[in-house]
PDB file of N, CA and C in Angstrom:
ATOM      1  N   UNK A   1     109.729 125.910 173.752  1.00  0.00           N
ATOM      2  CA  UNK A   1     110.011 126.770 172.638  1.00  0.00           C
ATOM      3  C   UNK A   1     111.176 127.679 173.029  1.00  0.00           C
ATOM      4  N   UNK A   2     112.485 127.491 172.104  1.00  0.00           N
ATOM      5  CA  UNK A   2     113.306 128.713 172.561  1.00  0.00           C
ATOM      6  C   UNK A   2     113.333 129.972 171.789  1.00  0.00           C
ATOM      7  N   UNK A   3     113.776 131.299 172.149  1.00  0.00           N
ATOM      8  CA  UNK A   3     114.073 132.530 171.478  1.00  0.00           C
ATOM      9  C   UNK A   3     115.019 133.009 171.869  1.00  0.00           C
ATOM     10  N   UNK A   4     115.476 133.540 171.246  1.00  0.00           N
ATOM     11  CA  UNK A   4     116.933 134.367 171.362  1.00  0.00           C
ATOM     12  C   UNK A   4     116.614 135.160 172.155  1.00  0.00           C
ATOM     13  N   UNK A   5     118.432 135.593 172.784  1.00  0.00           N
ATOM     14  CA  UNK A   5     118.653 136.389 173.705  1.00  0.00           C
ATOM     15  C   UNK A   5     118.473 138.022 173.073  1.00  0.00           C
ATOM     16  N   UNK A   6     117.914 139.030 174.325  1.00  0.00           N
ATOM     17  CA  UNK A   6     117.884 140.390 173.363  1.00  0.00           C
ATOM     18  C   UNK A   6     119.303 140.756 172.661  1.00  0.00           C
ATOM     19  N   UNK A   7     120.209 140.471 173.255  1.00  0.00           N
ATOM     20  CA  UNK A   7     122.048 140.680 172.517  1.00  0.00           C
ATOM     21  C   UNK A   7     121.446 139.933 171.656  1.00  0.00           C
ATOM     22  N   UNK A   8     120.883 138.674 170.856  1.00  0.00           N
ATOM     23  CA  UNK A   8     121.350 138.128 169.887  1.00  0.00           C
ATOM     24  C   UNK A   8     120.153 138.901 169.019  1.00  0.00           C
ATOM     25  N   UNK A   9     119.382 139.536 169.903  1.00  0.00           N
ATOM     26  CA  UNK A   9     118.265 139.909 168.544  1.00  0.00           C
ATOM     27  C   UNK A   9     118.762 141.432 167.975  1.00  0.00           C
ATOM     28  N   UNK A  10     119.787 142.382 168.917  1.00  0.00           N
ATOM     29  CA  UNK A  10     120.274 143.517 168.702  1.00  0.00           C
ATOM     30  C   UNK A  10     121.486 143.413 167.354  1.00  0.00           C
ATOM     31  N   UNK A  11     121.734 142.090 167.797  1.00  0.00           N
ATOM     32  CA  UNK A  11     123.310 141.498 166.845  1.00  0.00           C
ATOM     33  C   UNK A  11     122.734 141.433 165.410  1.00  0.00           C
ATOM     34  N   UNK A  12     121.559 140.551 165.462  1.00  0.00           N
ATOM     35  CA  UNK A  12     121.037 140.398 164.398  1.00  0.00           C
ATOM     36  C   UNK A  12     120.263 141.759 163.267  1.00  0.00           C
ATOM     37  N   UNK A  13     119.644 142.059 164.279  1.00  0.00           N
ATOM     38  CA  UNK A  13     118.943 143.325 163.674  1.00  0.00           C
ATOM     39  C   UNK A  13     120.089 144.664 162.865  1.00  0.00           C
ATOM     40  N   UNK A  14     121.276 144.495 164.297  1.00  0.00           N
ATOM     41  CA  UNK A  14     122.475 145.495 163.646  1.00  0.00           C
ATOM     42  C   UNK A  14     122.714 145.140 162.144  1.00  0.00           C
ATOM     43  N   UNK A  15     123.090 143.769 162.792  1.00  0.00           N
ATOM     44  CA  UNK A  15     123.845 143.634 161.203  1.00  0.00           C
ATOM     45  C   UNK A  15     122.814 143.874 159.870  1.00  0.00           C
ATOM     46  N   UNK A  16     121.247 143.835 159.853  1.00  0.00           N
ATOM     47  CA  UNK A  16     120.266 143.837 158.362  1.00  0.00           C
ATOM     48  C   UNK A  16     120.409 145.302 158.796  1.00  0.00           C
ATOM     49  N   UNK A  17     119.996 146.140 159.350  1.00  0.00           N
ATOM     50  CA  UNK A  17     120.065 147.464 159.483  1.00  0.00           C
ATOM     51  C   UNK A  17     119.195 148.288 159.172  1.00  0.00           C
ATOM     52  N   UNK A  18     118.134 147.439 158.491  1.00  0.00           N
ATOM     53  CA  UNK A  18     117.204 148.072 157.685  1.00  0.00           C
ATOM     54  C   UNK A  18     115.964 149.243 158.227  1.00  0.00           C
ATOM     55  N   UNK A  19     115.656 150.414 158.103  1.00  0.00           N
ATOM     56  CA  UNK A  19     114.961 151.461 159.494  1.00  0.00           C
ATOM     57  C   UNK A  19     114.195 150.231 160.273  1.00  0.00           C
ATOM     58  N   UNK A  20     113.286 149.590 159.858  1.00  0.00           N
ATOM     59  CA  UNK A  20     112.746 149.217 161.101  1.00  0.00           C
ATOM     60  C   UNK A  20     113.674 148.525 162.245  1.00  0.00           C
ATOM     61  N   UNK A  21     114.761 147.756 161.878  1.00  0.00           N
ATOM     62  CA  UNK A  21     115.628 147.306 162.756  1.00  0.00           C
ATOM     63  C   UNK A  21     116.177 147.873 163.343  1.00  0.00           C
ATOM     64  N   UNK A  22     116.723 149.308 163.016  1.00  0.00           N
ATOM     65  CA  UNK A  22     116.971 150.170 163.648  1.00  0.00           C
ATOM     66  C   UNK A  22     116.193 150.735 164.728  1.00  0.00           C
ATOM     67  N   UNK A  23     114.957 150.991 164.396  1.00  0.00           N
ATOM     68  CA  UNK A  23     114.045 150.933 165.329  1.00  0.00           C
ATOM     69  C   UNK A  23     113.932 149.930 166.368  1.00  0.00           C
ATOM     70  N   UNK A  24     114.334 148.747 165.980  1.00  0.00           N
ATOM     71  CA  UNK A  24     113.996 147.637 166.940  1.00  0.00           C
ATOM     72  C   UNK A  24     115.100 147.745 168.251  1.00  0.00           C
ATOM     73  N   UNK A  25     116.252 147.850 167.697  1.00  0.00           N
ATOM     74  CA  UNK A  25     117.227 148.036 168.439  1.00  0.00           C
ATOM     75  C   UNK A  25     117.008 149.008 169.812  1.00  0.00           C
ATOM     76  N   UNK A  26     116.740 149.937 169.166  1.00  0.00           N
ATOM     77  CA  UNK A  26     116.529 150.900 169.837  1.00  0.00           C
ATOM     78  C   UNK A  26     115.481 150.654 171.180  1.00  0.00           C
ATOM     79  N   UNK A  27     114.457 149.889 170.611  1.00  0.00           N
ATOM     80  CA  UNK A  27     113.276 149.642 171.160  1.00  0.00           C
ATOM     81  C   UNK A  27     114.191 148.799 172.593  1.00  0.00           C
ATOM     82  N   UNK A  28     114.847 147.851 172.041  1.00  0.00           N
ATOM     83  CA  UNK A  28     115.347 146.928 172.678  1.00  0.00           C
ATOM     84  C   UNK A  28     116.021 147.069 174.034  1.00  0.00           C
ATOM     85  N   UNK A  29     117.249 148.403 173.758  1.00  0.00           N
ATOM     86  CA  UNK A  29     118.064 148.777 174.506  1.00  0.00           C
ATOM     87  C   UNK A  29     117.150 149.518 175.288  1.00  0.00           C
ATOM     88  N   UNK A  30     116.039 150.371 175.197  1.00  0.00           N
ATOM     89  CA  UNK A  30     115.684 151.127 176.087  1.00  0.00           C
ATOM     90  C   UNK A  30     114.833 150.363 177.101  1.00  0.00           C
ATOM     91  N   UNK A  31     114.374 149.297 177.026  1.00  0.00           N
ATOM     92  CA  UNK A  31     113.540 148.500 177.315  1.00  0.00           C
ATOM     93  C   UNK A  31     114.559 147.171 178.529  1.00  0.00           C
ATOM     94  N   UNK A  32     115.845 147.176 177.949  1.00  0.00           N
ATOM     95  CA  UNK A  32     116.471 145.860 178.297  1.00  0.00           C
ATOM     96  C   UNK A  32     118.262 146.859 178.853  1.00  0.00           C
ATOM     97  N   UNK A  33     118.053 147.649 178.980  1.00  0.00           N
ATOM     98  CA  UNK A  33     119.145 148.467 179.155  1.00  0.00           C
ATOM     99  C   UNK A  33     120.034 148.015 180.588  1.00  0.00           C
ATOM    100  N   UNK A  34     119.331 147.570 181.467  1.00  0.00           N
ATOM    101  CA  UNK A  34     120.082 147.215 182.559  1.00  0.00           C
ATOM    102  C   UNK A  34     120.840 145.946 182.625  1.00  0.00           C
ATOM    103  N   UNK A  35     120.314 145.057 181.857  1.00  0.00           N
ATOM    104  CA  UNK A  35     120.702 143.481 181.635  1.00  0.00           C
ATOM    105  C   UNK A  35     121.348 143.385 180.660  1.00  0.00           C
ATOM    106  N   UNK A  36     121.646 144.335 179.669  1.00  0.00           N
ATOM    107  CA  UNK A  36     122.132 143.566 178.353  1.00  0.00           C
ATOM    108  C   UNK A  36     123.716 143.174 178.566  1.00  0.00           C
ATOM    109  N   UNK A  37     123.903 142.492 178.040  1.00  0.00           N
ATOM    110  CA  UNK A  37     125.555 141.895 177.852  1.00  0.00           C
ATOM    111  C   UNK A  37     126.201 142.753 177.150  1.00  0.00           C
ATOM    112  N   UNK A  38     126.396 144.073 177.377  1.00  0.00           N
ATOM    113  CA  UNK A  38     127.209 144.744 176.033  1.00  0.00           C
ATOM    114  C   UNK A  38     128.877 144.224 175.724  1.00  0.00           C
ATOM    115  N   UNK A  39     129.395 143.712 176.582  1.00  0.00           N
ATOM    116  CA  UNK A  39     131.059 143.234 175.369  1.00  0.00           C
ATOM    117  C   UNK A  39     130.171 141.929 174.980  1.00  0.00           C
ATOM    118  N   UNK A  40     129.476 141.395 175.311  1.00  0.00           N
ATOM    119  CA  UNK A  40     129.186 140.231 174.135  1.00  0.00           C
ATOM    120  C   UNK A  40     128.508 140.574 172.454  1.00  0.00           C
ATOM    121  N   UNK A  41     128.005 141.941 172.745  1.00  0.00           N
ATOM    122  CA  UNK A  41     126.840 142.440 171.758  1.00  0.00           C
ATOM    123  C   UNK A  41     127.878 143.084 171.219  1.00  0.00           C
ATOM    124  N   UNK A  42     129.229 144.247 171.400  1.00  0.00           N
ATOM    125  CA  UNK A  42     130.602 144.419 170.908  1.00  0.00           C
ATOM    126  C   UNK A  42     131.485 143.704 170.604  1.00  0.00           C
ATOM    127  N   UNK A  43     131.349 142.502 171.249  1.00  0.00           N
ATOM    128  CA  UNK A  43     132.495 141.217 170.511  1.00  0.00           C
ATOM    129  C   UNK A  43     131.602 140.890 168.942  1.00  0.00           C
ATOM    130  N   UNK A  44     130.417 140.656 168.924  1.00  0.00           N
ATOM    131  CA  UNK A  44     130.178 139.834 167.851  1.00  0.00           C
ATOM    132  C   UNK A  44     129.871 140.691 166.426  1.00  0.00           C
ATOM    133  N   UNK A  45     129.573 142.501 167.292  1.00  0.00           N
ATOM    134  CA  UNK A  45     129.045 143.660 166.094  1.00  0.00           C
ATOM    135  C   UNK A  45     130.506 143.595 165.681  1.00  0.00           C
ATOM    136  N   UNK A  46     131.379 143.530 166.234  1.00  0.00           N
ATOM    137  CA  UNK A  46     132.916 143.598 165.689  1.00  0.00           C
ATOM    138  C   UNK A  46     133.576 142.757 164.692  1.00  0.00           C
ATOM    139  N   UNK A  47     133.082 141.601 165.427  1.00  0.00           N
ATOM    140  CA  UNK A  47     133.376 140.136 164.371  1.00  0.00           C
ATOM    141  C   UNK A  47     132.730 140.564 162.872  1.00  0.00           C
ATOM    142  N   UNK A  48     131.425 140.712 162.925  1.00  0.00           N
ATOM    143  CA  UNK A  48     130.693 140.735 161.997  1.00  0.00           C
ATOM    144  C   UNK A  48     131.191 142.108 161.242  1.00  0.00           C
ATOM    145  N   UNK A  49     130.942 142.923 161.547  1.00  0.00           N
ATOM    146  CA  UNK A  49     131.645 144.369 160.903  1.00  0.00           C
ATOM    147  C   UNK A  49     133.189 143.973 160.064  1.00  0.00           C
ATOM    148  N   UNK A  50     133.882 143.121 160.772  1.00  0.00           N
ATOM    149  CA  UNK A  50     135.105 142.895 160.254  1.00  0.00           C
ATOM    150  C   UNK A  50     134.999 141.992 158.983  1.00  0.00           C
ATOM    151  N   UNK A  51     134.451 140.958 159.249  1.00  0.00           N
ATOM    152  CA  UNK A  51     133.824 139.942 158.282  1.00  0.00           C
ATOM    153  C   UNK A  51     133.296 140.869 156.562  1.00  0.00           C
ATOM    154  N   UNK A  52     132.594 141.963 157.304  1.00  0.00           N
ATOM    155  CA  UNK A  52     131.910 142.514 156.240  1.00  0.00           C
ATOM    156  C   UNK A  52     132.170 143.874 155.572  1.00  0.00           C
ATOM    157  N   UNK A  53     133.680 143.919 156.472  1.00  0.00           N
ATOM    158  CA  UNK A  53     134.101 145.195 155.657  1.00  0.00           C
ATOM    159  C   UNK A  53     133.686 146.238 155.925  1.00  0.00           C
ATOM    160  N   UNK A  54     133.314 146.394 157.321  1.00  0.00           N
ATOM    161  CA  UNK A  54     132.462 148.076 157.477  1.00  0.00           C
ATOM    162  C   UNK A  54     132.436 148.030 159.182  1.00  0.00           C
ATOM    163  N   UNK A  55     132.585 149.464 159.189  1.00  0.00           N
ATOM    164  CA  UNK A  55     132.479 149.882 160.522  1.00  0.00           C
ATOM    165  C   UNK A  55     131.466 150.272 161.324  1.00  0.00           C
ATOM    166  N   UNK A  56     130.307 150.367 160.003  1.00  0.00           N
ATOM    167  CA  UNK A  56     128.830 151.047 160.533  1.00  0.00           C
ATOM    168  C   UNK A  56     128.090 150.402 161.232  1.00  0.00           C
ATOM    169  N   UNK A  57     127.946 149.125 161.587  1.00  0.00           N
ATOM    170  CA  UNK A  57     127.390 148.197 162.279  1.00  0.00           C
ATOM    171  C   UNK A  57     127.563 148.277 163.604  1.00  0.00           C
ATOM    172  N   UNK A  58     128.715 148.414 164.057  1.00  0.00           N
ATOM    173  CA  UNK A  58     129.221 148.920 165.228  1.00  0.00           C
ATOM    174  C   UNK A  58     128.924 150.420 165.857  1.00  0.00           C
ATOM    175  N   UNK A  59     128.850 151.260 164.989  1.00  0.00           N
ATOM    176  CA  UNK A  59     129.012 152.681 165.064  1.00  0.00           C
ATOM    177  C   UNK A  59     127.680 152.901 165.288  1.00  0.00           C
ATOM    178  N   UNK A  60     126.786 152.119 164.027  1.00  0.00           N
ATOM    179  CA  UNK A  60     125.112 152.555 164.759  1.00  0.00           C
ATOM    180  C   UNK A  60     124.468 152.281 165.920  1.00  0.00           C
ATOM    181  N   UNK A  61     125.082 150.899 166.271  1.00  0.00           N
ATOM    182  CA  UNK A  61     124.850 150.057 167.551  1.00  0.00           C
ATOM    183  C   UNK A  61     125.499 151.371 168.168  1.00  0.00           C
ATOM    184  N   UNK A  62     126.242 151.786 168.738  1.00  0.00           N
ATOM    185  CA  UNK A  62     127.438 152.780 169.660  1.00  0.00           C
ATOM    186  C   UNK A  62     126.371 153.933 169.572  1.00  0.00           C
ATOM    187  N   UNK A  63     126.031 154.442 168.872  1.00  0.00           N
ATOM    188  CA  UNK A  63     124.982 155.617 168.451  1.00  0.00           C
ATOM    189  C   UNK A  63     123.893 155.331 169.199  1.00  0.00           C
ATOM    190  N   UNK A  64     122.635 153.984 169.370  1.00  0.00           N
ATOM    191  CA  UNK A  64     121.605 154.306 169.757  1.00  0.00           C
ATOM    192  C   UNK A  64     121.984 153.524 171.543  1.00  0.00           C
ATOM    193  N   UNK A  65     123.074 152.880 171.290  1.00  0.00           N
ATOM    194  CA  UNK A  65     123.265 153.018 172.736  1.00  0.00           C
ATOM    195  C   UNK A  65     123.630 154.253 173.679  1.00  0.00           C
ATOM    196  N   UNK A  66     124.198 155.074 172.817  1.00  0.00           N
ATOM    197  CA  UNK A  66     124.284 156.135 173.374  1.00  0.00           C
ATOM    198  C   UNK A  66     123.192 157.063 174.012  1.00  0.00           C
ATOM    199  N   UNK A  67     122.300 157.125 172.596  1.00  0.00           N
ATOM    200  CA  UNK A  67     120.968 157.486 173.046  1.00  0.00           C
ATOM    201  C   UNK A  67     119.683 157.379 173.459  1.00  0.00           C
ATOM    202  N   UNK A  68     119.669 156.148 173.763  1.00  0.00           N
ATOM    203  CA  UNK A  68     118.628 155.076 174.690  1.00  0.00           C
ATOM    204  C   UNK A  68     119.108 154.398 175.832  1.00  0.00           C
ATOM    205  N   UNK A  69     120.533 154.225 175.811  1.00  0.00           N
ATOM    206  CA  UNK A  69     121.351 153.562 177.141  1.00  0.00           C
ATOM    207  C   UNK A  69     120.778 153.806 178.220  1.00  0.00           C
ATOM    208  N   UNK A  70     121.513 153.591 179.625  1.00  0.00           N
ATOM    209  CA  UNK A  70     121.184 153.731 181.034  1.00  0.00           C
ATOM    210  C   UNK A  70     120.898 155.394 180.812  1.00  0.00           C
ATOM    211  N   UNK A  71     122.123 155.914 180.266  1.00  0.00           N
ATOM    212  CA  UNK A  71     121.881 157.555 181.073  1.00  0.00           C
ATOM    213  C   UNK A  71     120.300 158.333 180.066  1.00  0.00           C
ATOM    214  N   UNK A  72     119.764 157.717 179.483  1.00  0.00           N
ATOM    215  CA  UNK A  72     118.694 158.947 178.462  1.00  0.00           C
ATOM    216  C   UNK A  72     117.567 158.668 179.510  1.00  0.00           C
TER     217      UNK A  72
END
């Protein structure tokens, strides 16, 4: 059985955005903070943000990494 990588479940969740995903994210990074791939999880919030016309996807991702990252 495969499952996605936590980058692909952060990618995913960014982009629906919806509070609980937000939550999830969050959950994610604090939990997976040492391993995550962040320019892969910034290459694709970027792609996608661009695709969709908005910067917030990126910016919220940037936000709870900020505040769940290595340093919280």
């Amino acid at each position: 059985m495969s499952f996605c990588s936590p980058e692909d479940l952060i990618i995913h969740k960014s982009i629906a955005g919806r509070g609980q995903d937000e939550m999830d994210v969050q959950s994610i990074i604090s939990r997976q903070k040492g391993t995550l791939d962040l320019p892969y999880i910034r290459y694709w919030l970027g792609i996608f943000a661009g695709l969709l016309e908005t910067d917030d996807i990126l910016n919220r991702f940037e936000q709870a990494w900020r505040k769940y990252g290595p340093e919280s």
